[in-house]
PDB file of N, CA and C in Angstrom:
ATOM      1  N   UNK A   1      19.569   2.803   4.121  1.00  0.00           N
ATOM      2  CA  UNK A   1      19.808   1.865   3.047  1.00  0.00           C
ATOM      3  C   UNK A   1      19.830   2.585   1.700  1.00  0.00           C
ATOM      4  N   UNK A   2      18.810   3.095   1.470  1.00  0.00           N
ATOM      5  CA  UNK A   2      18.720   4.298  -0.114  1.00  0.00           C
ATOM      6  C   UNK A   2      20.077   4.819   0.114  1.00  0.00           C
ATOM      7  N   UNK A   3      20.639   5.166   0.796  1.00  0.00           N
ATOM      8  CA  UNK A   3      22.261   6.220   0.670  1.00  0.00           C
ATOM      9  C   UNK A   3      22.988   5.245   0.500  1.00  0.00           C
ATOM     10  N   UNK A   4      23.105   4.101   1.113  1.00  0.00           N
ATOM     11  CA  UNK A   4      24.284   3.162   0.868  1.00  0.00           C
ATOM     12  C   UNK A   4      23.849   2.237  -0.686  1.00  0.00           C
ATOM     13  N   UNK A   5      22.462   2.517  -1.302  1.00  0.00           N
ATOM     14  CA  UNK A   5      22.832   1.596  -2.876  1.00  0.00           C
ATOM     15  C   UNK A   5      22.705   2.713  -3.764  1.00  0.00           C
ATOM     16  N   UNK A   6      22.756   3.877  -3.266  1.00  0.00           N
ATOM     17  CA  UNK A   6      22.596   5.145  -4.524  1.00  0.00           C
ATOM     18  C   UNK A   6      23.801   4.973  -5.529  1.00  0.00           C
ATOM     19  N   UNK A   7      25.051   4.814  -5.001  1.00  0.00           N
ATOM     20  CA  UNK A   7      25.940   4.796  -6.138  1.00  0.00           C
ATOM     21  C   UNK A   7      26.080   3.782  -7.448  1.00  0.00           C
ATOM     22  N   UNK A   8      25.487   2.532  -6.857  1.00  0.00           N
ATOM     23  CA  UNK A   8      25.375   1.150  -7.305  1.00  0.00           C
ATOM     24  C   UNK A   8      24.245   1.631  -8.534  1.00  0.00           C
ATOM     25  N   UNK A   9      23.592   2.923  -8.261  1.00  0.00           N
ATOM     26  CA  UNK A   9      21.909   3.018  -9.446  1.00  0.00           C
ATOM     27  C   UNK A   9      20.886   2.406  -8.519  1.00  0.00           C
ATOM     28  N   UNK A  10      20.657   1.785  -7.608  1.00  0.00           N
ATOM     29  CA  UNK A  10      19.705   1.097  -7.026  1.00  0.00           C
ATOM     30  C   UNK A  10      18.710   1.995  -6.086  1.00  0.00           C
ATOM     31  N   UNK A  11      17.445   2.345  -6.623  1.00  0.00           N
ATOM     32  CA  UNK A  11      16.780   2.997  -5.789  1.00  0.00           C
ATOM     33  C   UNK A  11      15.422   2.316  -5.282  1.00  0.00           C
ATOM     34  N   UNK A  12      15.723   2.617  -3.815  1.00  0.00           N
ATOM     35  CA  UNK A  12      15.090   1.916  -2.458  1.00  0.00           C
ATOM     36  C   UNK A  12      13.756   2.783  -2.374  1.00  0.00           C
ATOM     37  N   UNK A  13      12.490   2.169  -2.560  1.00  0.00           N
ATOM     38  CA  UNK A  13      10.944   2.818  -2.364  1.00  0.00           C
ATOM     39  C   UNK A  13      10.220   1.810  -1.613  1.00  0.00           C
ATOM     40  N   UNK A  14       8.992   2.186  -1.353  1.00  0.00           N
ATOM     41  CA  UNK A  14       8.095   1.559  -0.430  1.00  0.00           C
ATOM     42  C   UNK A  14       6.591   1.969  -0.965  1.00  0.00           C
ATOM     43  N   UNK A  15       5.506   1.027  -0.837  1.00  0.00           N
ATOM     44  CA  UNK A  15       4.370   0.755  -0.607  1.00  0.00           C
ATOM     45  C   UNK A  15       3.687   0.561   0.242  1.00  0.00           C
ATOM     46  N   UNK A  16       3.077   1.526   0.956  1.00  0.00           N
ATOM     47  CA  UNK A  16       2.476   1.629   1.920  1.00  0.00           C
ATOM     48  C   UNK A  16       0.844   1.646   1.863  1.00  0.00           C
ATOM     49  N   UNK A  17       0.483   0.033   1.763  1.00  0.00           N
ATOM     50  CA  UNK A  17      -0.980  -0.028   1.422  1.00  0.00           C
ATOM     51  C   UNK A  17      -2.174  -0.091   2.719  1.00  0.00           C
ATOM     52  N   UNK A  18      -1.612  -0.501   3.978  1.00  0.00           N
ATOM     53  CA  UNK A  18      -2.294  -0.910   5.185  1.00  0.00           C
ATOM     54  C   UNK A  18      -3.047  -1.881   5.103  1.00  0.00           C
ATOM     55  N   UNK A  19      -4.391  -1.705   5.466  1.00  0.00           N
ATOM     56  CA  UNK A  19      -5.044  -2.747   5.442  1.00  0.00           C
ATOM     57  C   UNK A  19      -5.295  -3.369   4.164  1.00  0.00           C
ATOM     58  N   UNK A  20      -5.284  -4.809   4.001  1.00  0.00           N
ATOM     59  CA  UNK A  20      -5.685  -5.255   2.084  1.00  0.00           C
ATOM     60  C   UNK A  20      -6.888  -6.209   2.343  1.00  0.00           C
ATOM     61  N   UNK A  21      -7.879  -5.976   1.333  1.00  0.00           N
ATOM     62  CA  UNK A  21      -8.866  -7.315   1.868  1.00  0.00           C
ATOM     63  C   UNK A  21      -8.481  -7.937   0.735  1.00  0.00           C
ATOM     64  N   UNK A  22      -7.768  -9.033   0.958  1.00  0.00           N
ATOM     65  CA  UNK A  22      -7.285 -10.178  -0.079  1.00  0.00           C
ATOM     66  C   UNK A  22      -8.455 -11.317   0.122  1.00  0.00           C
ATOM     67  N   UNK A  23      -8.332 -11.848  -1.148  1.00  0.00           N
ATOM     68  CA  UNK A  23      -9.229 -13.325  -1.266  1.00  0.00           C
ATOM     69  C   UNK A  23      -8.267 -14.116  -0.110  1.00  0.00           C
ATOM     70  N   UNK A  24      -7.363 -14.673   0.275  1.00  0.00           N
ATOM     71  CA  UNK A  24      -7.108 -15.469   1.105  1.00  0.00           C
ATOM     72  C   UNK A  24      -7.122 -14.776   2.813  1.00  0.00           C
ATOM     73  N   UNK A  25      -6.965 -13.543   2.897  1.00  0.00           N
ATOM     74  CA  UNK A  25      -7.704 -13.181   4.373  1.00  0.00           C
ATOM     75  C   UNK A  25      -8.986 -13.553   4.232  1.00  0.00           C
ATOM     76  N   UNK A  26      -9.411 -12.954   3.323  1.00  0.00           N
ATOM     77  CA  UNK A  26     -11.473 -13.497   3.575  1.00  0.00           C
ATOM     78  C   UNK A  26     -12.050 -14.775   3.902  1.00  0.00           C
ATOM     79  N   UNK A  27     -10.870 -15.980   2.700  1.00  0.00           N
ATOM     80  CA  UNK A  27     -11.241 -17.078   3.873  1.00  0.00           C
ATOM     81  C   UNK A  27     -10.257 -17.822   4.917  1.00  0.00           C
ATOM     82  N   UNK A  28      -9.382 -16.929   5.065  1.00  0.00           N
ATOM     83  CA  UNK A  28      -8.420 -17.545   6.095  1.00  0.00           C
ATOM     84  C   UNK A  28      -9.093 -17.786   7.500  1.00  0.00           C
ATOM     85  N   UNK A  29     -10.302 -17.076   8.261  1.00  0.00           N
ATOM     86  CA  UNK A  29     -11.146 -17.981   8.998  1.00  0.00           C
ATOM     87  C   UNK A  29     -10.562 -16.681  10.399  1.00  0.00           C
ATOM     88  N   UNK A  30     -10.318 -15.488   9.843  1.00  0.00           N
ATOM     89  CA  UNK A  30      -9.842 -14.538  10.921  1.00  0.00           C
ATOM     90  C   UNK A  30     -10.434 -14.324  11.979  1.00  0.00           C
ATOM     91  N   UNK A  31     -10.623 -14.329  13.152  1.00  0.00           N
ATOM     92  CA  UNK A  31     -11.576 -13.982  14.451  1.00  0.00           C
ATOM     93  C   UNK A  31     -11.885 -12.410  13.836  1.00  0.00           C
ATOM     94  N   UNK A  32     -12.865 -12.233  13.989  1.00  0.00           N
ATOM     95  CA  UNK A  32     -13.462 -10.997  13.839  1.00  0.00           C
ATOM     96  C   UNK A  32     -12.866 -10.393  12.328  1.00  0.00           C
ATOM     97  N   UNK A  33     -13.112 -11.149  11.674  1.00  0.00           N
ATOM     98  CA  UNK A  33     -12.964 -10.709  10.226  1.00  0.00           C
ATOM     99  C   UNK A  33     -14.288  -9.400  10.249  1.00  0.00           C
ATOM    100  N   UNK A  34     -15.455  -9.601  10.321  1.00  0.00           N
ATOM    101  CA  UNK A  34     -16.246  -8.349   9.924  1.00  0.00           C
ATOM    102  C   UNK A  34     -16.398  -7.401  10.508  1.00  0.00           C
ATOM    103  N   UNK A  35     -15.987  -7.245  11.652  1.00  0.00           N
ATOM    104  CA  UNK A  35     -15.797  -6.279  12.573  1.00  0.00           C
ATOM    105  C   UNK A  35     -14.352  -5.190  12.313  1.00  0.00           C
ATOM    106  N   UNK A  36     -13.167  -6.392  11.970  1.00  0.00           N
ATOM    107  CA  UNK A  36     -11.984  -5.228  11.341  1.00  0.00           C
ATOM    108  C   UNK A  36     -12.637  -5.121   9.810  1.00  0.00           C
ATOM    109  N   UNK A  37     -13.217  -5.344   9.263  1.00  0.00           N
ATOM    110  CA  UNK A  37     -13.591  -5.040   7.912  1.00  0.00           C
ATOM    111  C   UNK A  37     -14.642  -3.886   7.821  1.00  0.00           C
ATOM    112  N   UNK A  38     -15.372  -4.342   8.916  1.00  0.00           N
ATOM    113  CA  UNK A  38     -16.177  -2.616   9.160  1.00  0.00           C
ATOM    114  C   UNK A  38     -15.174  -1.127   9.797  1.00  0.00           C
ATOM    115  N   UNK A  39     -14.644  -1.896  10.852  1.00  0.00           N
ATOM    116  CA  UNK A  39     -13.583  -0.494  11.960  1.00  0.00           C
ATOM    117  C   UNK A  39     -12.848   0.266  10.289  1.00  0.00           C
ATOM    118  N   UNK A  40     -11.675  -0.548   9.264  1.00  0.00           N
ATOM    119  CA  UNK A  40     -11.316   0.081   8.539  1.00  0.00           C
ATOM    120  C   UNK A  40     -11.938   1.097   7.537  1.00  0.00           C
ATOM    121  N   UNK A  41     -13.376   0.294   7.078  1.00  0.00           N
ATOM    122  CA  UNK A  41     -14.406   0.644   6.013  1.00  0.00           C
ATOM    123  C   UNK A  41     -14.665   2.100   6.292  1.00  0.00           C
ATOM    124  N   UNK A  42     -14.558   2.479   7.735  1.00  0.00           N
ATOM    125  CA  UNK A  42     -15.339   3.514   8.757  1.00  0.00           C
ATOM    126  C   UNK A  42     -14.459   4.364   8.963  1.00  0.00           C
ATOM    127  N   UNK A  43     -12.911   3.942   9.111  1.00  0.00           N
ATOM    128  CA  UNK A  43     -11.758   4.332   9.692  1.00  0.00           C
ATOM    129  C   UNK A  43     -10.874   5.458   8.352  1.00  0.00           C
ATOM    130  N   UNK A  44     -11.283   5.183   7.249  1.00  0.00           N
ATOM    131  CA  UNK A  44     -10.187   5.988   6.222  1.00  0.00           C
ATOM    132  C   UNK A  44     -11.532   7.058   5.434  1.00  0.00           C
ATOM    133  N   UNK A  45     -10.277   7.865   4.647  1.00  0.00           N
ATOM    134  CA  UNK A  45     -11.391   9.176   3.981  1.00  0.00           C
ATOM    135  C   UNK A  45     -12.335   8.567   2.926  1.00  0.00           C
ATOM    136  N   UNK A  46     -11.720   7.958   2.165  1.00  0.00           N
ATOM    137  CA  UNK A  46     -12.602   6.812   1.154  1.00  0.00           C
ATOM    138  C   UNK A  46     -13.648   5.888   1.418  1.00  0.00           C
ATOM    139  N   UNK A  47     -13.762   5.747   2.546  1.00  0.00           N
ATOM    140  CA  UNK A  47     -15.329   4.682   3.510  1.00  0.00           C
ATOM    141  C   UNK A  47     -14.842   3.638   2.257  1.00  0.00           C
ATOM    142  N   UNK A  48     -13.870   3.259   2.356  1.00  0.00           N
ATOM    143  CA  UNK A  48     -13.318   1.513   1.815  1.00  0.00           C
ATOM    144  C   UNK A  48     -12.327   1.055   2.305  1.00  0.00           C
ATOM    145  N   UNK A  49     -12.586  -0.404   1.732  1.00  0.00           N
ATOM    146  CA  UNK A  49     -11.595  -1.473   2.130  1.00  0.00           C
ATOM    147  C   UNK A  49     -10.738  -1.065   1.322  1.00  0.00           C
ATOM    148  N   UNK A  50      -9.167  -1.293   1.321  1.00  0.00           N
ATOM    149  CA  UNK A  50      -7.931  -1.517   0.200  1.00  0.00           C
ATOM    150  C   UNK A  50      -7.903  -2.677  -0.381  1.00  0.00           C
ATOM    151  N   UNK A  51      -8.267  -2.946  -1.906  1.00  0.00           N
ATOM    152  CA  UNK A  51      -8.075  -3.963  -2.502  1.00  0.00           C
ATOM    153  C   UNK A  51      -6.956  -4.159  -2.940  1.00  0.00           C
ATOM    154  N   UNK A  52      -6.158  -5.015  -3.147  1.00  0.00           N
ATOM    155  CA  UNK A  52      -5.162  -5.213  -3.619  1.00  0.00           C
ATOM    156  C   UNK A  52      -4.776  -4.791  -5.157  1.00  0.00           C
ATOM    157  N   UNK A  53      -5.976  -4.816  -5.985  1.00  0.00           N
ATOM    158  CA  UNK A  53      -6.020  -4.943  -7.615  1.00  0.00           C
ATOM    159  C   UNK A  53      -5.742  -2.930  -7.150  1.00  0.00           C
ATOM    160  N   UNK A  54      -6.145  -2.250  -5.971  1.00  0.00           N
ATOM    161  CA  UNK A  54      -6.051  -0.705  -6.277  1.00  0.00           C
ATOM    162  C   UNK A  54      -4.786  -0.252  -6.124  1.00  0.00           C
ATOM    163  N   UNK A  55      -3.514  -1.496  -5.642  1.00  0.00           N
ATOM    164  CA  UNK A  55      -2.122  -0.715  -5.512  1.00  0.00           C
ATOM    165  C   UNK A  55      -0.880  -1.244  -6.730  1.00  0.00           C
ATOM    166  N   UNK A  56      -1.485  -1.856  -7.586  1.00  0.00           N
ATOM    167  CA  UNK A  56      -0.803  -2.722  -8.530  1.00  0.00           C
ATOM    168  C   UNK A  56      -0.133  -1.268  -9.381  1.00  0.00           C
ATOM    169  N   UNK A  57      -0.882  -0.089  -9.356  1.00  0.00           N
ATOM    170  CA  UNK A  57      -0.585   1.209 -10.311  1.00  0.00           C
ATOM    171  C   UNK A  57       0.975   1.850 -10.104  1.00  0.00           C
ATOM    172  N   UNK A  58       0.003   1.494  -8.186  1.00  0.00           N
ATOM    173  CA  UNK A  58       1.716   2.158  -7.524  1.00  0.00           C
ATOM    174  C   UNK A  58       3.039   1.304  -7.447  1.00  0.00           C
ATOM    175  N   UNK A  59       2.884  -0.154  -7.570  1.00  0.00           N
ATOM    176  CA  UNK A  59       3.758  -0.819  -8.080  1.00  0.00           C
ATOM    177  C   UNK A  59       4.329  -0.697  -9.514  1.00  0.00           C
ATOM    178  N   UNK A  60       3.666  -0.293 -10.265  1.00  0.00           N
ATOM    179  CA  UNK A  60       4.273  -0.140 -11.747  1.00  0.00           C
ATOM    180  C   UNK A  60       4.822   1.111 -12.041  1.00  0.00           C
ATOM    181  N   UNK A  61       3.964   2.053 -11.382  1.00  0.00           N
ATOM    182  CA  UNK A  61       5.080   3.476 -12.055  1.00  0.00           C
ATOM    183  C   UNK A  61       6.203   3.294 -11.252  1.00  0.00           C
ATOM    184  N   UNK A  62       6.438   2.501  -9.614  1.00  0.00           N
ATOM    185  CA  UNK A  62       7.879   2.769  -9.366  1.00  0.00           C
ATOM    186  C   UNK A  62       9.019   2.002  -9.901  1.00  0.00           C
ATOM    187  N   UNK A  63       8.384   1.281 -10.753  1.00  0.00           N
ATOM    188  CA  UNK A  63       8.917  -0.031 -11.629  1.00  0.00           C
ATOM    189  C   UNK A  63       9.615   0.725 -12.873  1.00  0.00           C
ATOM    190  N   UNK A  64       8.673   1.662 -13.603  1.00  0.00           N
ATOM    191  CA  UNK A  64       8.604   2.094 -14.702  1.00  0.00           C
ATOM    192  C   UNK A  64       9.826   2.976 -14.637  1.00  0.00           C
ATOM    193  N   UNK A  65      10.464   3.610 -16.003  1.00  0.00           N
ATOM    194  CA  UNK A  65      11.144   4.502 -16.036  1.00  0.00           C
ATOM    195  C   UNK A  65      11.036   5.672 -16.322  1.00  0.00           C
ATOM    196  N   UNK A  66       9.377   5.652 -15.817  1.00  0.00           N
ATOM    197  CA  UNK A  66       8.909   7.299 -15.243  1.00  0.00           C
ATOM    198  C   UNK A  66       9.631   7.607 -14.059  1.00  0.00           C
ATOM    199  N   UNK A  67       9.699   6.597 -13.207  1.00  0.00           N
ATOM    200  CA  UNK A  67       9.803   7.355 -12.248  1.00  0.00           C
ATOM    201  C   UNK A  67      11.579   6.785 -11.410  1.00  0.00           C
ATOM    202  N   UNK A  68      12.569   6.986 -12.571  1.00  0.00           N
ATOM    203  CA  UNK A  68      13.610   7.185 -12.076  1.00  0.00           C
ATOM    204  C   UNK A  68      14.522   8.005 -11.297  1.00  0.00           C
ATOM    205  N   UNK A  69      13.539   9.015 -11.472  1.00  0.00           N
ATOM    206  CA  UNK A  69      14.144  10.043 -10.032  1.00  0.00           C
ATOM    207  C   UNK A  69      13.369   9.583  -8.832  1.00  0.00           C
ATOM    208  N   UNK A  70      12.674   8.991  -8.595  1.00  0.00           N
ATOM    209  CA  UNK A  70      11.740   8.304  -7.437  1.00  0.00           C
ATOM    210  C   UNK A  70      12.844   7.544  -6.723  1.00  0.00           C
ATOM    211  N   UNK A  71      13.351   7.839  -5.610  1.00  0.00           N
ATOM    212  CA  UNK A  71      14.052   7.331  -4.588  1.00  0.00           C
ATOM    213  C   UNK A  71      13.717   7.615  -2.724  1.00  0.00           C
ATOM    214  N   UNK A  72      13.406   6.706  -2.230  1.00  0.00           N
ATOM    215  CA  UNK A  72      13.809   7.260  -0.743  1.00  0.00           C
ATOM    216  C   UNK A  72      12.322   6.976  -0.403  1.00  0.00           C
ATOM    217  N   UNK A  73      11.718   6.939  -0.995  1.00  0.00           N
ATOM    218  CA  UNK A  73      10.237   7.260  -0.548  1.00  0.00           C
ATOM    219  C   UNK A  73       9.192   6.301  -0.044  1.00  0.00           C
ATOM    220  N   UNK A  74       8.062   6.437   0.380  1.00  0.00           N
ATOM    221  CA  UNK A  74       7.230   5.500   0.635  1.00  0.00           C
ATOM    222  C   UNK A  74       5.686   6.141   0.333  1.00  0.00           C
ATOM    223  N   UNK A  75       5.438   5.454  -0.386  1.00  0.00           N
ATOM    224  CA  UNK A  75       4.002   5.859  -1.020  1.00  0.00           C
ATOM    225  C   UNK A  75       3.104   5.053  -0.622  1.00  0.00           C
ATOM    226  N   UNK A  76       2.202   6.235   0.069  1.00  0.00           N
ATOM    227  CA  UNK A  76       0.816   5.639   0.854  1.00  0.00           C
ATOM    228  C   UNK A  76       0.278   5.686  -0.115  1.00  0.00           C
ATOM    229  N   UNK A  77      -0.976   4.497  -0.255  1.00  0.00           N
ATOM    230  CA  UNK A  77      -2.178   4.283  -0.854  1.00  0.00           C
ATOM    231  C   UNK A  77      -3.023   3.285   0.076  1.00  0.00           C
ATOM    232  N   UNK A  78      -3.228   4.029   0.844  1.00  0.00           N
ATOM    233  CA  UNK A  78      -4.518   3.510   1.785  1.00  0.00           C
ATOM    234  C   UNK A  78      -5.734   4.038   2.159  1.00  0.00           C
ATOM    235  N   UNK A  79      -6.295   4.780   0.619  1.00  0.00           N
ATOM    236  CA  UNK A  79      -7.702   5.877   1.160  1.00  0.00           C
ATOM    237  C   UNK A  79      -7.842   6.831   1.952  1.00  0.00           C
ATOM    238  N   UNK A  80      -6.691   6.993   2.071  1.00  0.00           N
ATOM    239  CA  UNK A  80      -6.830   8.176   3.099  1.00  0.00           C
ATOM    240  C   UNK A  80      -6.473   8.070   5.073  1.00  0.00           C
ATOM    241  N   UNK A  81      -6.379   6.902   4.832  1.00  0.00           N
ATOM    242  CA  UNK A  81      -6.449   6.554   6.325  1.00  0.00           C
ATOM    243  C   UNK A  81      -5.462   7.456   7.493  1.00  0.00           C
ATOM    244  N   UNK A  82      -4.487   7.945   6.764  1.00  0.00           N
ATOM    245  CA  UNK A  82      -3.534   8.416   7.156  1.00  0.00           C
ATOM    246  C   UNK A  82      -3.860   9.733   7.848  1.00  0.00           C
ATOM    247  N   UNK A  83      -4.176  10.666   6.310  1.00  0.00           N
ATOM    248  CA  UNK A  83      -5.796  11.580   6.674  1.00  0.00           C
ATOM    249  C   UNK A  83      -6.664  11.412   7.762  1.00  0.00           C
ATOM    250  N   UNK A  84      -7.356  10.762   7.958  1.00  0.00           N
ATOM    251  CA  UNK A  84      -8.214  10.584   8.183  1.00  0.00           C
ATOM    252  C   UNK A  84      -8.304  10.651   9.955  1.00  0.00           C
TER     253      UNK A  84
END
């Protein structure tokens, strides 16, 4: 897709946050909400949950016109989990 809107100016990125502990999962009433809330807590290099308020940064610089050479890509921000 990035190759077919490059000429148009349109550049195709990604956010790759994984797990998010949002206010509406917490009370959406999940079976084993504290148990995946511990496995992740345990599971990435950061020993945390992903809040949502921590990927809003990476939404704005790919927004911004810093980062107009930024194409193609997908930017993890999940503590490390990837790592890990």
């Amino acid at each position: 897709m990035h190759l077919n809107t490059q000429p148009q100016g349109i550049r195709i990125n990604a956010i790759c946050s994984g797990y998010l502990n949002t206010p509406s999962i917490a009370k959406g009433g999940i079976t084993g909400y504290a148990e995946v809330n511990q496995h992740i807590n345990t599971s990435n290099a950061l020993q945390q949950i992903n809040q949502s308020e921590q990927i809003i940064n990476g939404f704005i610089f790919l927004a911004c016109d810093d980062s107009t050479f930024a194409s193609g890509n997908m930017l993890e921000i999940g503590g490390g989990y990837l790592a890990s």
